[in-house]
Protein backbone atom coordinates (compact mmCIF):
# COMPACT_ATOMS: atom_id res chain seq x y z
CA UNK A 1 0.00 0.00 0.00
CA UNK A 2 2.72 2.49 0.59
CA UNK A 3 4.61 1.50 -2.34
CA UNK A 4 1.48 2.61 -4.57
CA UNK A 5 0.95 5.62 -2.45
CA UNK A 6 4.43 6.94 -3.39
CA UNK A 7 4.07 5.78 -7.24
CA UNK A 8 0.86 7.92 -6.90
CA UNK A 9 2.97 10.91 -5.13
CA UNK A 10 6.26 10.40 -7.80
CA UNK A 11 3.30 10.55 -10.37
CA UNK A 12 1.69 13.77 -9.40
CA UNK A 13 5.21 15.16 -9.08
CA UNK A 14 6.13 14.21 -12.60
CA UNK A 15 2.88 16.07 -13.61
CA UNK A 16 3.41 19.38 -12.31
CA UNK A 17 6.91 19.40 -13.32
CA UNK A 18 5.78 18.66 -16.68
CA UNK A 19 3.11 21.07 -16.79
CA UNK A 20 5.43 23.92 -15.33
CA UNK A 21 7.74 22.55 -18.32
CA UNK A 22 5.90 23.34 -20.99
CA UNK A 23 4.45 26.52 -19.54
CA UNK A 24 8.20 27.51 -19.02
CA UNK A 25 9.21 26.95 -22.62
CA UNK A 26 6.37 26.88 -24.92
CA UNK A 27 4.00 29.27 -22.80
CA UNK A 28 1.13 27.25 -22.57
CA UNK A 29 -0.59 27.01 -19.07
CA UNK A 30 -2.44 23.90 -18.41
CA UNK A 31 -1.40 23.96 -14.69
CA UNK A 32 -5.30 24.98 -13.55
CA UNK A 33 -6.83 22.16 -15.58
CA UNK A 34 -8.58 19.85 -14.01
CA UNK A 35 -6.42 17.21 -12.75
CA UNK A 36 -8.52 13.74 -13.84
CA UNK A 37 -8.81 15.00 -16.92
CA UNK A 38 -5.28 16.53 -17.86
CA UNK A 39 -3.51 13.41 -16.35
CA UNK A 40 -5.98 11.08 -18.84
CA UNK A 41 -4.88 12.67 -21.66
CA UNK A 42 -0.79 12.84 -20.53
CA UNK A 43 -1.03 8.94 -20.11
CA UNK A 44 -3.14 8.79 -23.48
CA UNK A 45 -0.13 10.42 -25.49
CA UNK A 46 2.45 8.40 -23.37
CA UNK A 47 0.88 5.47 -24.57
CA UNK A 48 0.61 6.91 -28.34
CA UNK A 49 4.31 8.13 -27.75
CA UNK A 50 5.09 4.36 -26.58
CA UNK A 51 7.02 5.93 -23.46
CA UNK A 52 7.16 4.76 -20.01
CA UNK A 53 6.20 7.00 -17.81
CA UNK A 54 5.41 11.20 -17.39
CA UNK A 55 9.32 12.02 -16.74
CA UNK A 56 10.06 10.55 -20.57
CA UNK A 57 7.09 12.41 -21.70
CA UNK A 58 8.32 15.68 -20.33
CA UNK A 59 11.98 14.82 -22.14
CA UNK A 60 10.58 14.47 -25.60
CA UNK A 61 8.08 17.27 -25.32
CA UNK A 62 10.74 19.43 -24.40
CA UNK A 63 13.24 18.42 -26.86
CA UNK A 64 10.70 17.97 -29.72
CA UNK A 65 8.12 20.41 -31.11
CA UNK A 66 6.61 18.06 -32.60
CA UNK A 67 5.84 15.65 -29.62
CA UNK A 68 4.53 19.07 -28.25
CA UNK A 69 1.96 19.99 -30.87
CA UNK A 70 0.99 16.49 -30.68
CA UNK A 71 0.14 16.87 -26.61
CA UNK A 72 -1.09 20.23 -27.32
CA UNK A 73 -3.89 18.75 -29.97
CA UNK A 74 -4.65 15.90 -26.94
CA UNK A 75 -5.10 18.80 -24.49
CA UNK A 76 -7.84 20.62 -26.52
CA UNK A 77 -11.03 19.34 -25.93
CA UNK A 78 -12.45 19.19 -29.08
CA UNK A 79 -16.62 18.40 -28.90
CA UNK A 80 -18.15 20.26 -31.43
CA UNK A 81 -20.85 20.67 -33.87
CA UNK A 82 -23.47 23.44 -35.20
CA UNK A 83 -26.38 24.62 -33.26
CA UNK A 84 -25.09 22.21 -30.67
CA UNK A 85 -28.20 22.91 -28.12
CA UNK A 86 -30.18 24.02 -30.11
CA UNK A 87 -32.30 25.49 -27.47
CA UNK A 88 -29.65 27.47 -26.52
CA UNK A 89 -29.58 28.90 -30.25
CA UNK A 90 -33.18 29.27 -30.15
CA UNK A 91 -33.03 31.60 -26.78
CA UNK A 92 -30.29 33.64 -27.97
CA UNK A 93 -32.66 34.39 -31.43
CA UNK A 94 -35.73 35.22 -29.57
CA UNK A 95 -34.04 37.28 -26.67
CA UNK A 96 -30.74 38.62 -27.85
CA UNK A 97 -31.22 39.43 -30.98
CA UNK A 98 -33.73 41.72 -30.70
CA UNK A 99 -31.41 43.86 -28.15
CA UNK A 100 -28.20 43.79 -30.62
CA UNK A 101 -30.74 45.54 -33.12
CA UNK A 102 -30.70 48.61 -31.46
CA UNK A 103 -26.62 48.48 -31.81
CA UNK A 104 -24.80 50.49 -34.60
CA UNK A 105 -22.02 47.97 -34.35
CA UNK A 106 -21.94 44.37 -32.86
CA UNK A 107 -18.68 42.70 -31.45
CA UNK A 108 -18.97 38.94 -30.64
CA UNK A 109 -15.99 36.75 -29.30
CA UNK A 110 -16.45 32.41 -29.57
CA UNK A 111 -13.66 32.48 -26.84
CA UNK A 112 -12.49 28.00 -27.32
CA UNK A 113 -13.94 27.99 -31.03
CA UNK A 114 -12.53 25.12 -31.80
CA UNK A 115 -12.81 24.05 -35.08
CA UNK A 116 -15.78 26.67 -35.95
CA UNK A 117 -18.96 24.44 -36.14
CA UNK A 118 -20.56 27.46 -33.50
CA UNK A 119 -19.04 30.39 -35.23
CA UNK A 120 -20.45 29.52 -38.25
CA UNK A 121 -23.66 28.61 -36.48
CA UNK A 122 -23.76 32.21 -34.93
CA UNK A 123 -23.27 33.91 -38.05
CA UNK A 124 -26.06 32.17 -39.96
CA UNK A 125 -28.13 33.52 -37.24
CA UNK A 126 -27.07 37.40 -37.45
CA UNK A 127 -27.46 36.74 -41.36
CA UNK A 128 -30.78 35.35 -40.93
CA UNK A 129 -32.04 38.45 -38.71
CA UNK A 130 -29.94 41.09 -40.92
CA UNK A 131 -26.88 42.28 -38.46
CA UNK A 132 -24.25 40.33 -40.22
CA UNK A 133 -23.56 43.42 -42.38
CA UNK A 134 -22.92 45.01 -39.20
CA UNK A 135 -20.91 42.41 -36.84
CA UNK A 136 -17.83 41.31 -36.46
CA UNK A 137 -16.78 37.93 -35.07
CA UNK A 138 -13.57 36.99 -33.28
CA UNK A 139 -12.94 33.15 -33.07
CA UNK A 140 -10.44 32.38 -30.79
CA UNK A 141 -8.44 29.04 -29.54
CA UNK A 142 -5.20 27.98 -28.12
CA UNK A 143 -4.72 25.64 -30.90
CA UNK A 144 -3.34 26.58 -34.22
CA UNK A 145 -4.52 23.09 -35.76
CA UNK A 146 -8.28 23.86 -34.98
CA UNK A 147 -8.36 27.42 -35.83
CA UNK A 148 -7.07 26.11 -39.77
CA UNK A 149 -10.26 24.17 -39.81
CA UNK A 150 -12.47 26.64 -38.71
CA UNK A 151 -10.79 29.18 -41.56
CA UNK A 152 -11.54 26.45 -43.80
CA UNK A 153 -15.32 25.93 -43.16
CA UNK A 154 -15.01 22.56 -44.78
CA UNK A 155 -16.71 19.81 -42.67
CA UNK A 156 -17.65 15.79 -43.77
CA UNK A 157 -21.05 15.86 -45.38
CA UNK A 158 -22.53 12.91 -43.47
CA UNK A 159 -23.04 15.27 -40.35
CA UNK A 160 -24.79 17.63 -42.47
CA UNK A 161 -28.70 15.89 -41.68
CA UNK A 162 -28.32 16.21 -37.74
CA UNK A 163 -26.38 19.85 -37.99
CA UNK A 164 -29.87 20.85 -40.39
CA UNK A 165 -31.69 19.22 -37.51
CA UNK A 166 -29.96 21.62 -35.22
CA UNK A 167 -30.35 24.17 -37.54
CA UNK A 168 -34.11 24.08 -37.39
CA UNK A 169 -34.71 23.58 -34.08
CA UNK A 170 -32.66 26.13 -33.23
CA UNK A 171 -35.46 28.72 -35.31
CA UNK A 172 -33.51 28.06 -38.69
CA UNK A 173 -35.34 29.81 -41.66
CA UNK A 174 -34.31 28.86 -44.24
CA UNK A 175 -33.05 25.15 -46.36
CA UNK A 176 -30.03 24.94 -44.39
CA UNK A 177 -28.22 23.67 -47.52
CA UNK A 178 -28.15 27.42 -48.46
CA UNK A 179 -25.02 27.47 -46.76
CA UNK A 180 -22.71 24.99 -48.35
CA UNK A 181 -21.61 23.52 -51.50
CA UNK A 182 -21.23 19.43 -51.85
CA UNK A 183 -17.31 19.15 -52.11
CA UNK A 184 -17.19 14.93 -52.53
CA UNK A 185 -17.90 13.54 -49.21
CA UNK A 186 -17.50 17.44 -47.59
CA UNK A 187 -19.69 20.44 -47.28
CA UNK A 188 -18.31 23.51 -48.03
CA UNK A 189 -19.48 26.38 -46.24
CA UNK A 190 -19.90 29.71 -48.24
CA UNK A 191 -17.19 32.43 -47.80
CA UNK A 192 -19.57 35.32 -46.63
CA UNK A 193 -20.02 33.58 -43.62
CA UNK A 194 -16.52 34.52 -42.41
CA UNK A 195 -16.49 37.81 -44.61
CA UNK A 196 -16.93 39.75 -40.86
CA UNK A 197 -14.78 36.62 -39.01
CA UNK A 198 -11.11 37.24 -37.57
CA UNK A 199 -9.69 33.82 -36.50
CA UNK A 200 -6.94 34.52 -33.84
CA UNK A 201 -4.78 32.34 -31.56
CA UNK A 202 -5.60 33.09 -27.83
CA UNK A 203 -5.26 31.37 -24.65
CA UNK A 204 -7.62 31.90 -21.92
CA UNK A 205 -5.48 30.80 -19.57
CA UNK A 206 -2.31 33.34 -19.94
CA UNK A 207 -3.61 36.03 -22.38
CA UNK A 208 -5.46 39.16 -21.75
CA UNK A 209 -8.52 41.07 -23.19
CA UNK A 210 -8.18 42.55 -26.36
CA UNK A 211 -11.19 44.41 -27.43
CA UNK A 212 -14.89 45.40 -25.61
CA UNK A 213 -17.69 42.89 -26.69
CA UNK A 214 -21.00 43.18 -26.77
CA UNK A 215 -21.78 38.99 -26.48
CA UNK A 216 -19.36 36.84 -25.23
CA UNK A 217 -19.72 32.86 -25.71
CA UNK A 218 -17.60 30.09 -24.23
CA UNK A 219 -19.15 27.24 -24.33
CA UNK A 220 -18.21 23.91 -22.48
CA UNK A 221 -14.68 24.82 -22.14
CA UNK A 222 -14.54 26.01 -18.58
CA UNK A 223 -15.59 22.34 -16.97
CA UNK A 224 -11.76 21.11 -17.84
CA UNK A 225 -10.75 24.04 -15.71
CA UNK A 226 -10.41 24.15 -11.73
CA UNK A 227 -11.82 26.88 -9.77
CA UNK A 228 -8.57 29.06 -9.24
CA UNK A 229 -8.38 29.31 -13.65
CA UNK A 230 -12.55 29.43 -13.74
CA UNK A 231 -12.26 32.70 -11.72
CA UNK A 232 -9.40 33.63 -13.97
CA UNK A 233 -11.89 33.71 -17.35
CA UNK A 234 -14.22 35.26 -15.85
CA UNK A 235 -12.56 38.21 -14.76
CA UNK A 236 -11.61 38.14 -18.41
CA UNK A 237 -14.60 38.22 -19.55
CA UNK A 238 -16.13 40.11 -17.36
CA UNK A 239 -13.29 43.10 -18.26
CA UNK A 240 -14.14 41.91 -21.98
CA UNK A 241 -17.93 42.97 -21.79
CA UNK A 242 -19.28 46.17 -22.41
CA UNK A 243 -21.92 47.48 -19.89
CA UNK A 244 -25.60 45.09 -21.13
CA UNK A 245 -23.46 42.71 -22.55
CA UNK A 246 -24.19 38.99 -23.16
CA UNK A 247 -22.21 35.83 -21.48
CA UNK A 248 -23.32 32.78 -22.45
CA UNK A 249 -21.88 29.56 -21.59
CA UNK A 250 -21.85 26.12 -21.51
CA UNK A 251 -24.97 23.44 -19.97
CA UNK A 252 -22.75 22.46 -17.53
CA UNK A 253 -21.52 25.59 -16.70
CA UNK A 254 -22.53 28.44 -14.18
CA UNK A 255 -21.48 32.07 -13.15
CA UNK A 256 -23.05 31.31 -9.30
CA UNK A 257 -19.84 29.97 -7.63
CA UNK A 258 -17.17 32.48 -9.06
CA UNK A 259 -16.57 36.21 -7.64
CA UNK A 260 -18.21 37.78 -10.61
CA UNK A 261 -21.72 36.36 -10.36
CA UNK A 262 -23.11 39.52 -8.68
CA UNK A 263 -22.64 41.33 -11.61
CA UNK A 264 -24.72 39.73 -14.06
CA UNK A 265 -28.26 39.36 -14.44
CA UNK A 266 -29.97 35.76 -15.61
CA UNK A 267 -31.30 35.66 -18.87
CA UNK A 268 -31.76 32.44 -18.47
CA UNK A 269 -30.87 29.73 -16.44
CA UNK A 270 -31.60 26.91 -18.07
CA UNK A 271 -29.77 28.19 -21.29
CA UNK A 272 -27.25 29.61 -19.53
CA UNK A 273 -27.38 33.18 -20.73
CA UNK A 274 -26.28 36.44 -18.79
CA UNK A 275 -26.15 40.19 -19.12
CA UNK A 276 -23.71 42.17 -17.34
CA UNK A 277 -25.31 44.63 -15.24
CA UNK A 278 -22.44 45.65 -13.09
């Protein structure tokens, strides 16, 4: 029993020291993830790697770029797909919408985009309701590999039937094949969707706010963090929004256990959506 208790100990060890590691020399910051989670995915790529343990993992990351961005992609969570909830796209139509009417000039930031599925979502919406003209989009994540995706808009076409299911749950208008060309087996999504889009590297974990926003969504990315880096994002955000701005975030997710929840006002709960009011 002791023996295990200090291969449990050496283990943890190895972890930070790995973590610290590649925060040291490659910047990223994955000390505040949770730790289940972070240490499944460091023994998935040890495994891939065909290493022994986390101490030889930390040695090739270090010494190899390559082994890093290979980590890196194992460390983004990568669940996505459009309209995902569409209830949640449904709320943000009927009470949003109507608000960012009223503004000469919309700002919206998919903070953990990911590989774009909601980004494109979101602007078939303000297209839809006649603000795309007037919006621009910033789609951010820590991972390079994703964001080239995303820029590409080109996703397989056998997902197409449940994303139009999405689509029109979610108060969809229009045939949702509008939107794409058939590319083979892939469905091309049409240019003027990311005409008002700016893809951009950024991690929530070390960087900083970098414009004023008048809707904010980050959605299902917080539950991989603890509390210390969930209080973290939300003061980013929070310094992100403009005064009546929107948050909205994941099912999972909640703004009543971090320091900032006094200064929004529920939209709604179920759906996750918040204005600042603070």
């Amino acid at each position: 029993m002791a023996n295990l208790e200090n291969q449990d100990e050496i283990e943890k060890i190895e972890i930070e020291l790995l973590l610290e590691g590649i925060y040291r020399f490659y910047g990223f910051d994955f000390r505040n993830y949770v730790a289940a989670s972070i240490r499944r995915r460091i023994w998935n790529r040890i495994r891939a790697e065909r290493l022994k343990n986390v101490s030889s993992l930390q040695e090739k990351v270090l010494h190899d770029p390559g082994a890093m961005a290979r980590l890196i992609a194992d460390f983004s969570i990568h669940v996505s797909e459009m309209f995902r909830d569409p209830s949640f796209f449904k709320t943000f139509r009927e009470e949003v919408i109507p608000i960012l009417k009223d503004i000469p000039f919309i700002r919206i930031w998919h903070a953990g985009c990911s590989s774009g599925e909601e980004v494109y979502s979101m602007a078939m919406i303000l297209y839809e309701e006649g603000l795309y003209h007037k919006t621009k989009i910033y789609a951010t994540d820590m991972n390079e590999e994703l964001l080239e995706k995303a820029r590409k808009g080109v996703y397989p076409l056998n997902k197409m039937p449940r994303y139009e299911d999405n689509y029109l749950a979610a108060g969809g208008k229009q045939d949702f094949s509008v939107f794409f060309n058939v590319c083979h087996d892939k469905a091309c999504f049409h240019r003027f969707l990311t005409h008002n889009v700016v893809f951009a590297q950024h991690n929530l974990a070390t960087d900083y706010s970098f414009n004023e926003f008048h809707v904010i969504i980050c959605r299902n990315v917080m539950i991989y963090f603890d509390k210390i880096l969930q209080n973290r994002v939300h003061q980013l955000f929070y310094e992100s929004l403009c005064m009546r701005g929107f948050l909205g975030l994941g099912g999972k997710e909640d703004i009543a256990f971090n320091d900032y929840s006094q200064y929004y006002e529920v939209l709604s709960t179920r759906q996750k959506l918040y204005c600042k009011v603070k």
